[in-house]
N, C-alpha and C. Protein backbone atom coordinates (compact mmCIF):
# COMPACT_ATOMS: atom_id res chain seq x y z
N UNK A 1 15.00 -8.76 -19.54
CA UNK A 1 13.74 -8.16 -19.18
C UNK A 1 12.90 -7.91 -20.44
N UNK A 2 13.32 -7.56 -21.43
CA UNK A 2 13.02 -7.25 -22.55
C UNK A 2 12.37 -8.40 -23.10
N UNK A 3 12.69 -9.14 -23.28
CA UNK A 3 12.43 -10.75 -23.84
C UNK A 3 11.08 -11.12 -22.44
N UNK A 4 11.14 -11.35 -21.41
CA UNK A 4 10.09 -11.09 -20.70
C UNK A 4 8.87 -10.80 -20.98
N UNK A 5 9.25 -9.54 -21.62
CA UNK A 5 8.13 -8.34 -21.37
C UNK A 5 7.36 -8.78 -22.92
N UNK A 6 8.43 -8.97 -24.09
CA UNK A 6 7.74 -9.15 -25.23
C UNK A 6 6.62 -10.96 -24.82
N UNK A 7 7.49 -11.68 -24.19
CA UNK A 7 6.57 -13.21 -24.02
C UNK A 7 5.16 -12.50 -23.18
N UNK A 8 5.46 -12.35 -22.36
CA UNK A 8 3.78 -11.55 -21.86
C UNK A 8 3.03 -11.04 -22.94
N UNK A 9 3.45 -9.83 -23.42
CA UNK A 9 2.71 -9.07 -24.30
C UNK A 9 1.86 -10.46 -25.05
N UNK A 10 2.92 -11.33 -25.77
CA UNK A 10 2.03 -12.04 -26.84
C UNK A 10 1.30 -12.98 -25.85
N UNK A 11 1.47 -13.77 -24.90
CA UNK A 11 0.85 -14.34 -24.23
C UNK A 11 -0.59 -14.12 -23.87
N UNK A 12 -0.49 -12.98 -23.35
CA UNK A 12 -1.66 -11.86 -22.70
C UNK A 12 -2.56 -11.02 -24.04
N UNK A 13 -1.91 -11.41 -25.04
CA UNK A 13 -2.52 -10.30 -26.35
C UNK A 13 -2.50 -9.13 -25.84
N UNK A 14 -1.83 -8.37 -24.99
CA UNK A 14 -2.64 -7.05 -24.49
C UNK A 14 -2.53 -6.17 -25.34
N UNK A 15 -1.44 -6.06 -26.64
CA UNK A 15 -1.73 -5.10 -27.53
C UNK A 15 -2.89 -5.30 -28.50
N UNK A 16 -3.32 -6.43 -28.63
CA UNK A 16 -4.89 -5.96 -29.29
C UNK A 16 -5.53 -5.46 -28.52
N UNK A 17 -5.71 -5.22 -27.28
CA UNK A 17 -7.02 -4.41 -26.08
C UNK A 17 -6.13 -3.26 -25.77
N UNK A 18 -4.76 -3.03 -26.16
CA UNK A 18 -4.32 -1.26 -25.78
C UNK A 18 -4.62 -0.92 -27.12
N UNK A 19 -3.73 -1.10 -28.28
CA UNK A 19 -3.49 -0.67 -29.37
C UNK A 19 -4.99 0.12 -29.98
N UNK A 20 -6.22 -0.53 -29.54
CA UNK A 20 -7.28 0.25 -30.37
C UNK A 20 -7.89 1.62 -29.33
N UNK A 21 -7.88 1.39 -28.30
CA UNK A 21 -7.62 2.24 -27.05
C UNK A 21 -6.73 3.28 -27.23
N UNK A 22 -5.40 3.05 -27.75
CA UNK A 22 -4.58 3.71 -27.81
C UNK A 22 -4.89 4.74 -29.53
N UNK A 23 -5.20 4.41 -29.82
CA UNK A 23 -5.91 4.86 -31.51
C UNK A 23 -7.02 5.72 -31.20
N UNK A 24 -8.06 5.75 -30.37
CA UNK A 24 -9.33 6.05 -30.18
C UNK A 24 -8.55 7.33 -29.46
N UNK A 25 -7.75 7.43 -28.90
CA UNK A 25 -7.26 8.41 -27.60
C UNK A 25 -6.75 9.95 -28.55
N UNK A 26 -6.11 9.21 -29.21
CA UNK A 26 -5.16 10.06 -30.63
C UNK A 26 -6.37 10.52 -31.43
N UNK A 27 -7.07 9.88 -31.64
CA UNK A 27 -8.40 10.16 -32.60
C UNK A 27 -9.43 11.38 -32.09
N UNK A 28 -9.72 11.47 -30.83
CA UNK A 28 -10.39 12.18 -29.62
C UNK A 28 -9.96 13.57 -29.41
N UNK A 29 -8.43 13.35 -29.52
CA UNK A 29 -7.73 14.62 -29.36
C UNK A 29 -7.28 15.13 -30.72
N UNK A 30 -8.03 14.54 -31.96
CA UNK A 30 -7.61 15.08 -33.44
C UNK A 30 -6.20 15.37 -33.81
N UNK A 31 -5.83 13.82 -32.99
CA UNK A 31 -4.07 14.10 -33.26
C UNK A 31 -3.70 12.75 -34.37
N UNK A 32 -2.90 12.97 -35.72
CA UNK A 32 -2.44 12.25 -36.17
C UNK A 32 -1.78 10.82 -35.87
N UNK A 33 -2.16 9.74 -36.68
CA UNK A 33 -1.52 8.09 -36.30
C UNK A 33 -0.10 8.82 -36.55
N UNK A 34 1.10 7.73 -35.63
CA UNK A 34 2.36 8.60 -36.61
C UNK A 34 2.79 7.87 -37.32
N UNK A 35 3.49 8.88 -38.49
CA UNK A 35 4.16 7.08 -39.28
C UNK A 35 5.11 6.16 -38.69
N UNK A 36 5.69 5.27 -39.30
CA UNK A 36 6.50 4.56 -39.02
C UNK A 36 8.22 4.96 -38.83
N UNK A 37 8.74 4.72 -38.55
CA UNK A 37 10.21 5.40 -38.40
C UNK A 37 10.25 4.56 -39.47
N UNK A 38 11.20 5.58 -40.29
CA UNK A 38 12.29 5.25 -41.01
C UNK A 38 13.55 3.94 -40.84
N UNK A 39 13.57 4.00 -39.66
CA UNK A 39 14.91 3.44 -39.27
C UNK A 39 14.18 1.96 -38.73
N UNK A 40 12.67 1.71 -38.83
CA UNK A 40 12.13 0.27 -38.41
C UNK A 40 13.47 -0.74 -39.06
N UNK A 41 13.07 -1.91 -37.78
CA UNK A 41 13.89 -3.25 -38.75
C UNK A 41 13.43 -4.68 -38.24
N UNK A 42 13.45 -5.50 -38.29
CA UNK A 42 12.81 -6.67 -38.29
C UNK A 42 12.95 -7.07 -36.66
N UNK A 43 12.20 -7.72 -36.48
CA UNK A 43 12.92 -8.27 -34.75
C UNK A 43 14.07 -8.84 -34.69
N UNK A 44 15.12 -8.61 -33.89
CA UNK A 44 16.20 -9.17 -33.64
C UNK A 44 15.64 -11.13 -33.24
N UNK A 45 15.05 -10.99 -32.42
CA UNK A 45 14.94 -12.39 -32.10
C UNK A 45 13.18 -12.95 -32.55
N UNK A 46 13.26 -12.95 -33.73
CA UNK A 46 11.78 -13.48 -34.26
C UNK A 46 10.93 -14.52 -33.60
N UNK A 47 9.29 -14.29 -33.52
CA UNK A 47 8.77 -15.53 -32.91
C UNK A 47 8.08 -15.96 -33.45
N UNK A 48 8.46 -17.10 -33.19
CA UNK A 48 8.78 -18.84 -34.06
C UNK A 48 7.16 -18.96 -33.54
N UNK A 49 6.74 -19.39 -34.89
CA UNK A 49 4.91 -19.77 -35.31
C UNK A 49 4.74 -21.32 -33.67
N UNK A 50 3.83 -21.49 -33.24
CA UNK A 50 3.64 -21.97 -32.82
C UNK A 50 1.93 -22.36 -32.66
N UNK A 51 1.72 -23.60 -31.69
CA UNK A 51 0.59 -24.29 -32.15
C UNK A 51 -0.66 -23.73 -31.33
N UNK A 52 -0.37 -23.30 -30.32
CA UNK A 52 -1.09 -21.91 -29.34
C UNK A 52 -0.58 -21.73 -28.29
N UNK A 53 -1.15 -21.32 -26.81
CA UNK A 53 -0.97 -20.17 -26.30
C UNK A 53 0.21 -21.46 -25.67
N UNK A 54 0.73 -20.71 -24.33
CA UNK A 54 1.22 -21.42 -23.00
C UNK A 54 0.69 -22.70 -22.69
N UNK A 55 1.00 -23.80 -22.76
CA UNK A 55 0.02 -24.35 -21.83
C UNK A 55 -0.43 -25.37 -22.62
N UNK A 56 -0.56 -25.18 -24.11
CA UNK A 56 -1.40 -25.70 -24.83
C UNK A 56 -1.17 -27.55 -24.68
N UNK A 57 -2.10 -28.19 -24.78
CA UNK A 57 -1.76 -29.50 -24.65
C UNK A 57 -2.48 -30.07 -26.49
N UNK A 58 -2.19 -31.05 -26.86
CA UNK A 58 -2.64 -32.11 -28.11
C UNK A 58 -3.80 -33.08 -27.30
């Protein structure tokens, strides 16, 4: 499900149209970005550069 959910996300871009939404919200209510955890780590299953979206044809 997980793997799913991340192929949508990039598919759909929807974190560029939440993420600044989601910033503006925090900003409104004069609440701090938070930092990053400590404990971040790379993606387990990295995604591999490709030539564009779904679909794409040459």
């Amino acid at each position: 499900m997980r793997l799913i959910c991340r192929d949508i996300f990039r598919q759909t871009k929807i974190l560029k149209k939440i993420i600044p939404t989601i910033e503006e919200v925090l900003a409104t209510g004069e609440i701090a970005m938070p930092e990053p955890a400590e404990e971040n780590i790379a993606p387990a299953i990295p995604n591999p550069e490709g030539i564009g979206d779904v679909g794409h044809r040459n």
